[in-house]
Every structure is written in structure tokens, then in C-alpha cells.
Protein backbone atom coordinates (compact mmCIF):
# COMPACT_ATOMS: atom_id res chain seq x y z
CA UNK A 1 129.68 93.61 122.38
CA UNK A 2 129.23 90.13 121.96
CA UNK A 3 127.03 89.15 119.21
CA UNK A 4 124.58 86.42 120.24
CA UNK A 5 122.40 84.05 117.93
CA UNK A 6 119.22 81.81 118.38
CA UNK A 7 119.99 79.25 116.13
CA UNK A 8 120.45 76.38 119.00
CA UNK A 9 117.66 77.35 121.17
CA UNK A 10 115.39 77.70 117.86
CA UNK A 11 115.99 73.92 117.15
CA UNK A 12 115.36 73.06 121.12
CA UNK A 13 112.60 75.84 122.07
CA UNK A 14 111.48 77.06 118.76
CA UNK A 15 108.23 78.74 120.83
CA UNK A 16 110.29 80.20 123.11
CA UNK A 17 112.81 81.46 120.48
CA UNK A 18 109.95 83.47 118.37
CA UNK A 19 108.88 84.95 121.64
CA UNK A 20 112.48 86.13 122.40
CA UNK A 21 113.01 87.43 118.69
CA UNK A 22 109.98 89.37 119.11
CA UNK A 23 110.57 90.78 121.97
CA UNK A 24 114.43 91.94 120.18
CA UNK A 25 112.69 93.42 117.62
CA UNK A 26 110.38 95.50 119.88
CA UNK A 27 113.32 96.70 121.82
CA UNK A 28 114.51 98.04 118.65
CA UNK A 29 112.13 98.84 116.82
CA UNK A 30 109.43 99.11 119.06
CA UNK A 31 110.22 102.39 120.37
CA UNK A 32 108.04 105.23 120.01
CA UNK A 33 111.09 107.65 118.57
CA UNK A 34 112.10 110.18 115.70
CA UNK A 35 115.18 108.07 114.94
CA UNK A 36 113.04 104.65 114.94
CA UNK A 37 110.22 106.41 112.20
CA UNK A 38 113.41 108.07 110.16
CA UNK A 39 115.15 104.41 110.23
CA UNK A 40 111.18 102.38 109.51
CA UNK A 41 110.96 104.69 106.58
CA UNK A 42 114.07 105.14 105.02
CA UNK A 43 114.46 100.98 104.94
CA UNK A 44 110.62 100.58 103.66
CA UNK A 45 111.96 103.17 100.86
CA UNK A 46 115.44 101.34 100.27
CA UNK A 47 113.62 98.20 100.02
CA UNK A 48 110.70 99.43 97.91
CA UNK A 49 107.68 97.79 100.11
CA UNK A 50 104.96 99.87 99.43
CA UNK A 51 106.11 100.66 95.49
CA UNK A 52 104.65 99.19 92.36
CA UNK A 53 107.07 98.45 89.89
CA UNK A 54 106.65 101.14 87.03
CA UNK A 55 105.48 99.77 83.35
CA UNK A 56 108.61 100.29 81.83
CA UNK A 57 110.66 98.41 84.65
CA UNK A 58 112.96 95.37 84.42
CA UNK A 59 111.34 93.12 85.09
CA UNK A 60 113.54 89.78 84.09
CA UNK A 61 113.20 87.05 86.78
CA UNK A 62 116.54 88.02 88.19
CA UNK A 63 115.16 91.70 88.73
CA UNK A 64 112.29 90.58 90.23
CA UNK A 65 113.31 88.02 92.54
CA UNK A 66 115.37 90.79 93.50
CA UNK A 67 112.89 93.05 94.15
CA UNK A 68 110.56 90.70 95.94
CA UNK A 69 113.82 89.87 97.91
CA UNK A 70 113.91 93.40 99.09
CA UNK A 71 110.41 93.62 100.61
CA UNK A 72 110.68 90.58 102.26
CA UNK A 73 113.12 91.19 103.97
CA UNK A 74 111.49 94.65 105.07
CA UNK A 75 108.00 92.45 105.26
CA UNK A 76 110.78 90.60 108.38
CA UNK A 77 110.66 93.63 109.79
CA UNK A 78 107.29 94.97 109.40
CA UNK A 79 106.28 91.50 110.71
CA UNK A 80 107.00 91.97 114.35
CA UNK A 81 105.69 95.75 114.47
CA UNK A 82 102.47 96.27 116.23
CA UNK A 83 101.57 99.61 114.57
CA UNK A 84 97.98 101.58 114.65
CA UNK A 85 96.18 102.38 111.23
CA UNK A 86 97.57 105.91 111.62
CA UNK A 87 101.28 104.71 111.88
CA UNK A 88 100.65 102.50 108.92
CA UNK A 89 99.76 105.08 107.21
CA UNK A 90 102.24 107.76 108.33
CA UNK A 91 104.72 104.79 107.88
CA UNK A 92 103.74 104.45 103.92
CA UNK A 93 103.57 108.02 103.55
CA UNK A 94 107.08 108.70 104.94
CA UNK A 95 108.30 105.91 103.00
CA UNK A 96 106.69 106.79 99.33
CA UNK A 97 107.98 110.73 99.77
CA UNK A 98 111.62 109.58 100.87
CA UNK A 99 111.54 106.90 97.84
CA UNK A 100 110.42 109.99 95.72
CA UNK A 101 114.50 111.22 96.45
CA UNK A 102 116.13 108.30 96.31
């Protein structure tokens, strides 16, 4: 496999490069698949995106930079998704019962 990168044609075609990292992401992610749902909710969990932190949390800056690190990086993700209502939802509620284990 060779790993490719957009980093020169983002500084060239930056239109054309947020087209073609869309279009990755779909190919991925885009699917309509058991394994794609398992892997959407199991990183939405890891990376806490639809959790609050609780009152007694720590919550020093470096904690919650942390944190907000996390579910941006998910938010990456979630950004390129086109997903119905009802997937949202089944999305958060996968996500919130698989955090419930973790």
C-alpha cells in the first residue's frame, strides 16, 4: 500500500482537495454496513462526543482541552457524514450504551 497525502494539491487546488477528502471519507465511512455503525460508534464513545462531562470531573484546562480534543477530532469525522435523523439518533444511542462499558 502506498500511503498518499493531499498536502500539495491542498495548497494548489484547495476546492478540489475538500472534494477529494470527502469523497475518501464516504468511501470509508460512507458505507451502509454493520462494521461501519460498530466502528461510528465505538470512536463517538472513545472520543466522548455526545457525553457531558459529569459534576465531579476534572476539569483542569489540560483535561479539558483534552477532552474537547477528543470530539473534535470525532466532530472530523462526523463532519463529512451525510446521515438521516434516524442514523443520528441510532448513531448517539449506540454510542452513549457502548460508553456506558467503557
Amino acid at each position: 500500500m502506498k500511503w498518499r497525502n493531499l498536502s500539495k494539491s491542498r495548497q494548489v487546488l484547495p476546492a478540489h482537495t475538500e472534494v477529494q477528502l470527502h469523497a475518501a471519507y464516504l468511501e470509508v465511512f460512507g458505507k451502509r454496513s454493520e462494521a461501519v455503525e460498530i466502528v461510528l460508534a465505538d470512536l463517538a464513545a472513545q472520543t466522548g462526543f455526545y457525553m457531558v462531562e459529569p459534576p465531579d470531573a476534572d476539569l483542569s484546562l489540560y483535561q479539558a482541552g483534552y477532552s474537547a480534543g477528543q470530539r473534535a477530532a470525532f466532530g472530523r469525522l462526523f463532519h463529512f457524514l451525510s446521515l438521516s435523523d434516524e442514523q443520528l439518533r441510532a448513531l448517539e444511542e449506540a454510542a452513549r450504551k457502548e460508553a456506558e462499558h467503557l
